[in-house]
N, C-alpha and C. Protein backbone atom coordinates (compact mmCIF):
# COMPACT_ATOMS: atom_id res chain seq x y z
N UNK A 1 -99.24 -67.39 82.31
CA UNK A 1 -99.36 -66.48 83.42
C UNK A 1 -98.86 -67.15 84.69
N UNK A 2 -98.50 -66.28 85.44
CA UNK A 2 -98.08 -66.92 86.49
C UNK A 2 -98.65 -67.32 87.65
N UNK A 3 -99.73 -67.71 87.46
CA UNK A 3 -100.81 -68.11 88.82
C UNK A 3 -100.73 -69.74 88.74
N UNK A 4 -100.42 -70.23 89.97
CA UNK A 4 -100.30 -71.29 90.50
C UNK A 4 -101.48 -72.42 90.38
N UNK A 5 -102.49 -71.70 90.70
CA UNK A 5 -103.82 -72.50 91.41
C UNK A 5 -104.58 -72.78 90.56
N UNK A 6 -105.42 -73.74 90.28
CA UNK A 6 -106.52 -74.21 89.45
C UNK A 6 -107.53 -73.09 89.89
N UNK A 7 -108.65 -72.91 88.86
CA UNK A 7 -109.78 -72.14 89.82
C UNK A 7 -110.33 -73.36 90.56
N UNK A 8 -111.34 -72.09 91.40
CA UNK A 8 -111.95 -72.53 92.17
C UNK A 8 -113.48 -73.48 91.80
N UNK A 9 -113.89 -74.64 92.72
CA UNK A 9 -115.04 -75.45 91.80
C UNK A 9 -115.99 -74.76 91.79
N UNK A 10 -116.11 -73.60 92.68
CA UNK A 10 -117.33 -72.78 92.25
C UNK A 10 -117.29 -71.75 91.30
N UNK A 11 -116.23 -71.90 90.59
CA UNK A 11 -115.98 -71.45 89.25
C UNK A 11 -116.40 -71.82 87.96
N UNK A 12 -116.80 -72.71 88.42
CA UNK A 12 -117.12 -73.93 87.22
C UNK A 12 -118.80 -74.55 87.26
N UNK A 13 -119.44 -74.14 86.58
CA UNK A 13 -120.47 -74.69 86.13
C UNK A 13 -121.45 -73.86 86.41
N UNK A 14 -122.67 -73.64 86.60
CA UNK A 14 -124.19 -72.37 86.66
C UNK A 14 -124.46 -71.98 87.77
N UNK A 15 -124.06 -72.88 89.10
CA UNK A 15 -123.80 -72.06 90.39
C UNK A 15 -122.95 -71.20 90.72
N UNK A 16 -123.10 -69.93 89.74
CA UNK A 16 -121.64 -69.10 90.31
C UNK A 16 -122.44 -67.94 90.84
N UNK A 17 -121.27 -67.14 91.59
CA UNK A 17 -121.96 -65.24 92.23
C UNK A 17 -120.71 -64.75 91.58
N UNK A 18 -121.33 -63.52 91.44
CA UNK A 18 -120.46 -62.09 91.28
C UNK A 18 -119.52 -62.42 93.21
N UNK A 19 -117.67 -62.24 93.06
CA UNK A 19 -117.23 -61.77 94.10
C UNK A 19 -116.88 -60.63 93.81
N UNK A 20 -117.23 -59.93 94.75
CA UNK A 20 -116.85 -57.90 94.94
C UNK A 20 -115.58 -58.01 95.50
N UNK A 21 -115.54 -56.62 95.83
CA UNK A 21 -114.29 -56.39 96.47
C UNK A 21 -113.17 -56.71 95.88
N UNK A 22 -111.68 -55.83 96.35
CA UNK A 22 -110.35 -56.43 95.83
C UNK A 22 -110.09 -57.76 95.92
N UNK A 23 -109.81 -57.96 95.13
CA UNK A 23 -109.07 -59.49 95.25
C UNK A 23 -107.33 -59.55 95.30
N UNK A 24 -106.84 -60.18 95.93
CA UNK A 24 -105.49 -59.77 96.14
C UNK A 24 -104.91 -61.00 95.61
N UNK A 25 -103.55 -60.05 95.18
CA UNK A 25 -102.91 -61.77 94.23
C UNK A 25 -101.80 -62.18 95.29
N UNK A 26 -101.81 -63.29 95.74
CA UNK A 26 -101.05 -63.59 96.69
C UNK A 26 -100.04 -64.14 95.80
N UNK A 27 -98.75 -63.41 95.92
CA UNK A 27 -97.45 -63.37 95.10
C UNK A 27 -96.68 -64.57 96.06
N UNK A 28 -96.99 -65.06 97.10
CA UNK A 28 -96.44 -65.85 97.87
C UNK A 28 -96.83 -67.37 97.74
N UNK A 29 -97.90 -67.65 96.90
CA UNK A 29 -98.41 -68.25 96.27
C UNK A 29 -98.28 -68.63 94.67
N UNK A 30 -97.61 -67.77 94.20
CA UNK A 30 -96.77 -67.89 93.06
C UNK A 30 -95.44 -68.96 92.72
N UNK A 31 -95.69 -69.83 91.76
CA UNK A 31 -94.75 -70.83 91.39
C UNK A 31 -94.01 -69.94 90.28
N UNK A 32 -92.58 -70.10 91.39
CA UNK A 32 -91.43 -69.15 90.86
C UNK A 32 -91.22 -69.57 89.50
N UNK A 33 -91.39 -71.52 88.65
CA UNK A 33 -90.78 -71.59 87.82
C UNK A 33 -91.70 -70.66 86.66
N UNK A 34 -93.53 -70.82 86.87
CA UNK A 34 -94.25 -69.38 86.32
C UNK A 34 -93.83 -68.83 86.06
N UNK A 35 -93.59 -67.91 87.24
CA UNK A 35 -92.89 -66.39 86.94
C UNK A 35 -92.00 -66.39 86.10
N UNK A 36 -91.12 -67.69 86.06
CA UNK A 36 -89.73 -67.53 85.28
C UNK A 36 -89.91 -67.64 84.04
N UNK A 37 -91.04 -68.68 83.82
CA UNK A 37 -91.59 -68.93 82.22
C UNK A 37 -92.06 -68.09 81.69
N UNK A 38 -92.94 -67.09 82.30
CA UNK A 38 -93.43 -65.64 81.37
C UNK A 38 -92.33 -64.47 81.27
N UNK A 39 -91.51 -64.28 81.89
CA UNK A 39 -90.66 -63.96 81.99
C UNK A 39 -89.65 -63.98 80.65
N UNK A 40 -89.64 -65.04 80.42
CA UNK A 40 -88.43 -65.95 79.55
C UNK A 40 -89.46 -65.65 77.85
N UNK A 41 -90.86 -65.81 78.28
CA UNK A 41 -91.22 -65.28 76.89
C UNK A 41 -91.74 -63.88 76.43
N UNK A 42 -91.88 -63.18 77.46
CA UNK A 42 -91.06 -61.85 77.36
C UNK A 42 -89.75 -61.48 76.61
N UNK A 43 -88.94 -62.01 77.01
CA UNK A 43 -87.85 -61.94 77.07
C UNK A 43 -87.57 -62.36 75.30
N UNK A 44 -87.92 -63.28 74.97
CA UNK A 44 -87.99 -63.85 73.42
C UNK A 44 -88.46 -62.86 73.08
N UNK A 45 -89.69 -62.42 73.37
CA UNK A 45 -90.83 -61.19 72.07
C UNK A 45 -89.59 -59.92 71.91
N UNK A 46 -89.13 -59.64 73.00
CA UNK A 46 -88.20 -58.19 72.74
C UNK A 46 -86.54 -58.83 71.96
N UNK A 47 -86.54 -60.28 72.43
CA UNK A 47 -85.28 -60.29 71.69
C UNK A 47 -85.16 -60.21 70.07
N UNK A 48 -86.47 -61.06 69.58
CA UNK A 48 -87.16 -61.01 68.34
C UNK A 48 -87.49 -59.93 67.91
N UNK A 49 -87.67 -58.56 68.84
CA UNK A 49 -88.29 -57.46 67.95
C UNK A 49 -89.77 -57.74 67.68
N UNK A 50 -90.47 -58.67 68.55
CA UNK A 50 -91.95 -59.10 68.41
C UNK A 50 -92.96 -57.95 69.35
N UNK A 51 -94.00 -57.05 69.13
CA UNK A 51 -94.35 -56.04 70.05
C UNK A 51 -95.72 -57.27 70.70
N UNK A 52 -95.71 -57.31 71.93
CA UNK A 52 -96.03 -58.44 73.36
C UNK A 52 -97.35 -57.42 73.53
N UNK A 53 -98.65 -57.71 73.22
CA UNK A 53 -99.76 -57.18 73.88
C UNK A 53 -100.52 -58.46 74.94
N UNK A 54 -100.14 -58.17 76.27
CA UNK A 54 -100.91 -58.82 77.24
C UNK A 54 -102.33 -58.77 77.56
N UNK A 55 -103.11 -59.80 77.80
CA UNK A 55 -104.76 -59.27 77.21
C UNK A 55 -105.13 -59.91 78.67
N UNK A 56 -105.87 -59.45 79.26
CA UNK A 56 -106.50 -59.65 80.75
C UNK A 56 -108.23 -59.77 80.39
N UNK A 57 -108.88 -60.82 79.77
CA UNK A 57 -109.99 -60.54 79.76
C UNK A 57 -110.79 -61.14 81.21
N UNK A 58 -112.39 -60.19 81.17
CA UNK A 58 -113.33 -60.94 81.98
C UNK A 58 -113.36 -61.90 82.36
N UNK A 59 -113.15 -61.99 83.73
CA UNK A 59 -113.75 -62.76 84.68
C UNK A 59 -115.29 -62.48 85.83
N UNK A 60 -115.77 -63.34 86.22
CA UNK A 60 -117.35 -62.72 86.94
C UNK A 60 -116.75 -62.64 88.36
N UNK A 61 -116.00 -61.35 88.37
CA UNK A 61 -115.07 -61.50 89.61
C UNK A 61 -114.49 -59.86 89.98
N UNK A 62 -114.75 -59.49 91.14
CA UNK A 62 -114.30 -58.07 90.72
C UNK A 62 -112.77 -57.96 90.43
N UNK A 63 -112.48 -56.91 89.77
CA UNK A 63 -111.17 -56.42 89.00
C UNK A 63 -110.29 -56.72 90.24
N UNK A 64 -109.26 -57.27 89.86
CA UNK A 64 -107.76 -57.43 90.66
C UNK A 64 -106.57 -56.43 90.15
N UNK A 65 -106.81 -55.21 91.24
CA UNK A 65 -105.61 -54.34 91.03
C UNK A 65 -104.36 -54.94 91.16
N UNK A 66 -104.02 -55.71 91.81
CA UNK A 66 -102.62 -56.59 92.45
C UNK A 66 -102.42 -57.51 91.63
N UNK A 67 -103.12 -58.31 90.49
CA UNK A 67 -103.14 -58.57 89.66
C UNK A 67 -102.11 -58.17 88.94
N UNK A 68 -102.96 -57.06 88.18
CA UNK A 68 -102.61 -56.43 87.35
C UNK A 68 -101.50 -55.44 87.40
N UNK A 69 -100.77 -55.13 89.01
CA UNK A 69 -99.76 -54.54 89.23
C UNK A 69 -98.66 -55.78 89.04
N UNK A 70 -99.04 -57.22 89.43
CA UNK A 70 -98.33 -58.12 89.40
C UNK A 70 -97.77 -58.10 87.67
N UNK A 71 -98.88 -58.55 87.13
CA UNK A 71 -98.32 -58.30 85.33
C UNK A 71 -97.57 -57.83 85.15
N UNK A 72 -97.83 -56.73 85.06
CA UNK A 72 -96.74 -55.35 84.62
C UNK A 72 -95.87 -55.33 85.36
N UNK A 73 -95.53 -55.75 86.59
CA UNK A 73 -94.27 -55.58 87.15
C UNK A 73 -93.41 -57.17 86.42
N UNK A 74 -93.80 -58.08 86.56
CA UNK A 74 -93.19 -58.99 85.40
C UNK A 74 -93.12 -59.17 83.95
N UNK A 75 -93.86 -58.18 83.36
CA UNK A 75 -93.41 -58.10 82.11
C UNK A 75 -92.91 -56.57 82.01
N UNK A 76 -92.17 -55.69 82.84
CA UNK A 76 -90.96 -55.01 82.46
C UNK A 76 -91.80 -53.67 81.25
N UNK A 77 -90.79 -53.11 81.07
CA UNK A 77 -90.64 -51.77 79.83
C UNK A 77 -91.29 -52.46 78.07
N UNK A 78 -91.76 -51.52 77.86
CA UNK A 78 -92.19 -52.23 76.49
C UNK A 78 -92.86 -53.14 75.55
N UNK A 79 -94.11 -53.69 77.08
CA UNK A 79 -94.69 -54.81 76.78
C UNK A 79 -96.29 -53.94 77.33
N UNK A 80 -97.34 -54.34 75.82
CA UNK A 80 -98.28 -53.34 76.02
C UNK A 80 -99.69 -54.59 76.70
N UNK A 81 -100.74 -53.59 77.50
CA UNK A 81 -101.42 -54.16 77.86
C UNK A 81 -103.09 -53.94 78.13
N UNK A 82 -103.44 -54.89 78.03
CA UNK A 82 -104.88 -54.39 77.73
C UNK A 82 -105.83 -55.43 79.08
N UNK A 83 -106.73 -54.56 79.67
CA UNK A 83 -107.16 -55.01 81.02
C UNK A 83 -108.28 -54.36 80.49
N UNK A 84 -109.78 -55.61 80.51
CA UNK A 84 -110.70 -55.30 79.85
C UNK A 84 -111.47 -54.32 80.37
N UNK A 85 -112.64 -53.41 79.99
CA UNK A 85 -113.35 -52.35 80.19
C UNK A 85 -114.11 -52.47 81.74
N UNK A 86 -113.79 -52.40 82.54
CA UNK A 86 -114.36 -52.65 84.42
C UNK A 86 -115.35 -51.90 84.10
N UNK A 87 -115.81 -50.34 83.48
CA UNK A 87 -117.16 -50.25 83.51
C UNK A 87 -118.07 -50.50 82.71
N UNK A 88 -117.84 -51.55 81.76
CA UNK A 88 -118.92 -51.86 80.79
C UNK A 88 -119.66 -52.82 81.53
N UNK A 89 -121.01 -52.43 81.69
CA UNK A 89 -122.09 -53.53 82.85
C UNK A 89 -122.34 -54.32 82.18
N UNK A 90 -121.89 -55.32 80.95
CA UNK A 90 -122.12 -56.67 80.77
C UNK A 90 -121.42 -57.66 81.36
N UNK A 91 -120.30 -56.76 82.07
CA UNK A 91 -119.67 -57.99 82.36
C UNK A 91 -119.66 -58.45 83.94
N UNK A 92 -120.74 -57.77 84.63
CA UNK A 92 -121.05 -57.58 86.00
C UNK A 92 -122.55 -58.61 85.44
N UNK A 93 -122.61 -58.91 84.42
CA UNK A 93 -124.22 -59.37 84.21
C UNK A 93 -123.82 -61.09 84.44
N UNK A 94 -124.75 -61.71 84.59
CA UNK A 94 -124.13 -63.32 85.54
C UNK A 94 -124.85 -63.73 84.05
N UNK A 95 -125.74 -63.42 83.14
CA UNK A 95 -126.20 -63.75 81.96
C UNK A 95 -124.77 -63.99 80.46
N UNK A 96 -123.93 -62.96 81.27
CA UNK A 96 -123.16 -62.99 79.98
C UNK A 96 -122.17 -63.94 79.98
N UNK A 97 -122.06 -65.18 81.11
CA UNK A 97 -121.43 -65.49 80.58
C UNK A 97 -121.31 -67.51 80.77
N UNK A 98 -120.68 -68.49 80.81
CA UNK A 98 -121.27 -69.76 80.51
C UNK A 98 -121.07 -69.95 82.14
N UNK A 99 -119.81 -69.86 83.13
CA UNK A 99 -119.48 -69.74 83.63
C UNK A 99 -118.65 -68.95 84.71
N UNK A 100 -117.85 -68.57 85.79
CA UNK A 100 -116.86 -67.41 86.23
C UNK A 100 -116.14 -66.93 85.19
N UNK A 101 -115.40 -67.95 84.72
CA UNK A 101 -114.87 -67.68 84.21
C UNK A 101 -114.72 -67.47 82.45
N UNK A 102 -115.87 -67.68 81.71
CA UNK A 102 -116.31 -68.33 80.54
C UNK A 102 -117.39 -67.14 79.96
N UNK A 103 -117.22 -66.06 79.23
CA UNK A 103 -117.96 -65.63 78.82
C UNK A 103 -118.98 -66.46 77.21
N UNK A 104 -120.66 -65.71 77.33
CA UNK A 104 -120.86 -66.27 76.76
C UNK A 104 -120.99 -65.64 75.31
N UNK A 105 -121.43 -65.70 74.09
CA UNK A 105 -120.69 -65.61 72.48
C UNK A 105 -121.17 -64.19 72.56
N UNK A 106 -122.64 -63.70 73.05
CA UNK A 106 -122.24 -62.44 72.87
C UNK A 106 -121.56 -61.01 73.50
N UNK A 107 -121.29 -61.41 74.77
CA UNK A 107 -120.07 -60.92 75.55
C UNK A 107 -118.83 -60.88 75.45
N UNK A 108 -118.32 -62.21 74.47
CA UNK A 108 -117.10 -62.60 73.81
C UNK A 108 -117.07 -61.50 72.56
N UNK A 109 -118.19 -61.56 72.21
CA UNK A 109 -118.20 -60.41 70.75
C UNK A 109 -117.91 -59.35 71.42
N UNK A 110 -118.39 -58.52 72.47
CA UNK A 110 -118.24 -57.32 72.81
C UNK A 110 -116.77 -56.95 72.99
N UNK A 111 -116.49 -58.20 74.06
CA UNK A 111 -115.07 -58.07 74.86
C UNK A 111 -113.82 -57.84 73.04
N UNK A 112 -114.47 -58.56 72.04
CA UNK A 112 -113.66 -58.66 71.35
C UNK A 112 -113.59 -57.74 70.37
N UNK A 113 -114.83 -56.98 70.29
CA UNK A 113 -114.78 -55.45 69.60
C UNK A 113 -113.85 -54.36 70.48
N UNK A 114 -113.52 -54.94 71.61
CA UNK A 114 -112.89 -53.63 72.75
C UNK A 114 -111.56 -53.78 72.61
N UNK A 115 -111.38 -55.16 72.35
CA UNK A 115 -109.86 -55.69 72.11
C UNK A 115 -109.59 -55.04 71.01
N UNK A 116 -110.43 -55.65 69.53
CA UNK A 116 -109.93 -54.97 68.77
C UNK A 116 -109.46 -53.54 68.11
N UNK A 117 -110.57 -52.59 68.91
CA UNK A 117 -110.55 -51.00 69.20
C UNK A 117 -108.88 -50.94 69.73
N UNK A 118 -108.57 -51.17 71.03
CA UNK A 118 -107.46 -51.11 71.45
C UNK A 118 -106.78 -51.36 70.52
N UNK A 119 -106.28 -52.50 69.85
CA UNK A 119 -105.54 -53.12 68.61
C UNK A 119 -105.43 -52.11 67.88
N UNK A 120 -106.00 -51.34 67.35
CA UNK A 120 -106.37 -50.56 66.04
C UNK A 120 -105.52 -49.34 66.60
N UNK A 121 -105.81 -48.79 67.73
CA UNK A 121 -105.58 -47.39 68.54
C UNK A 121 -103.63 -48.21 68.12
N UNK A 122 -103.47 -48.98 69.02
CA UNK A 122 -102.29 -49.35 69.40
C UNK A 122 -101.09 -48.61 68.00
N UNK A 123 -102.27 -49.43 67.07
CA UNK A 123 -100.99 -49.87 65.65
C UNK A 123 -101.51 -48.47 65.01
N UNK A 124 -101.78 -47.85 65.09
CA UNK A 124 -102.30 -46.20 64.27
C UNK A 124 -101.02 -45.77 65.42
N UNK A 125 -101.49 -45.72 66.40
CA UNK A 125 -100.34 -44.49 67.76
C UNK A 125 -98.62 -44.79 67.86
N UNK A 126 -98.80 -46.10 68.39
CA UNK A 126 -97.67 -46.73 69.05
C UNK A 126 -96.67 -47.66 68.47
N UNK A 127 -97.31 -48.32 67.81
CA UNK A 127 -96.66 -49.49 67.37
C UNK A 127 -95.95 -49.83 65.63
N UNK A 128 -94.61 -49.75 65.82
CA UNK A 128 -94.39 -49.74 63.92
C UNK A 128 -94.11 -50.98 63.60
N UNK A 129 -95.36 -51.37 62.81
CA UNK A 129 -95.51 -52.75 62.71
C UNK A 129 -94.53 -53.26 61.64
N UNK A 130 -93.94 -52.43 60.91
CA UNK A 130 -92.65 -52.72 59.74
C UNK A 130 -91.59 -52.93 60.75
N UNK A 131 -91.40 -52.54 61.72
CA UNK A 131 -89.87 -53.28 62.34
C UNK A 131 -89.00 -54.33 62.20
């Protein structure tokens, strides 16, 4: 992905808070060679004929629209994506998870029944996995 920055140390370890509000992705802050590297493996999955599902899971952080406009505007036409469930209240719960950023096993199970739902929807609707 193309984010520059280490997290933050209050990201890390049992002193964490829920931050609200937008969070904005400062694209100016972005290390171009990033951008260029996701980019470039993009670029492989469609040359390969490989179908690219981008997975955005939980963070204890409110949802980043700019984010997620950022994604999708660098990974282009044809690259599918999954940005985890914002109203499922486990993941607003400071219990579920080890850390900000670190969910814990049974939040990971949830997040990963939602993934896989999506998965399933994807390859039934969209996706011809014989290609």
């Amino acid at each position: 992905m193309p984010i520059p920055w280490k997290p933050d140390e209050d990201d890390i370890g049992i002193d964490f808070e829920f931050v609200s509000g937008e969070r904005p992705y400062p694209i100016s802050k972005e290390l171009p060679e990033m951008a260029e590297a996701y980019k470039k493996i993009i670029e492989t999955c469609k040359t390969n004929n490989i179908n690219l599902v981008v997975v955005s899971p939980p963070i204890f952080k409110a949802y980043s629209e700019s984010f997620e406009k950022r994604i999708r505007q660098l990974s282009g036409d044809g690259v599918y994506h999954y940005f985890y469930n914002t109203e499922n209240p486990i993941y607003r719960n400071k219990d579920s998870y080890f850390d900000a950023l670190h969910l814990m096993e049974s939040a990971a199970i949830e997040f990963t029944g939602e993934l896989i739902t999506y998965l399933n929807d994807l390859t039934e609707n969209e996706i011809d996995i014989d290609k």
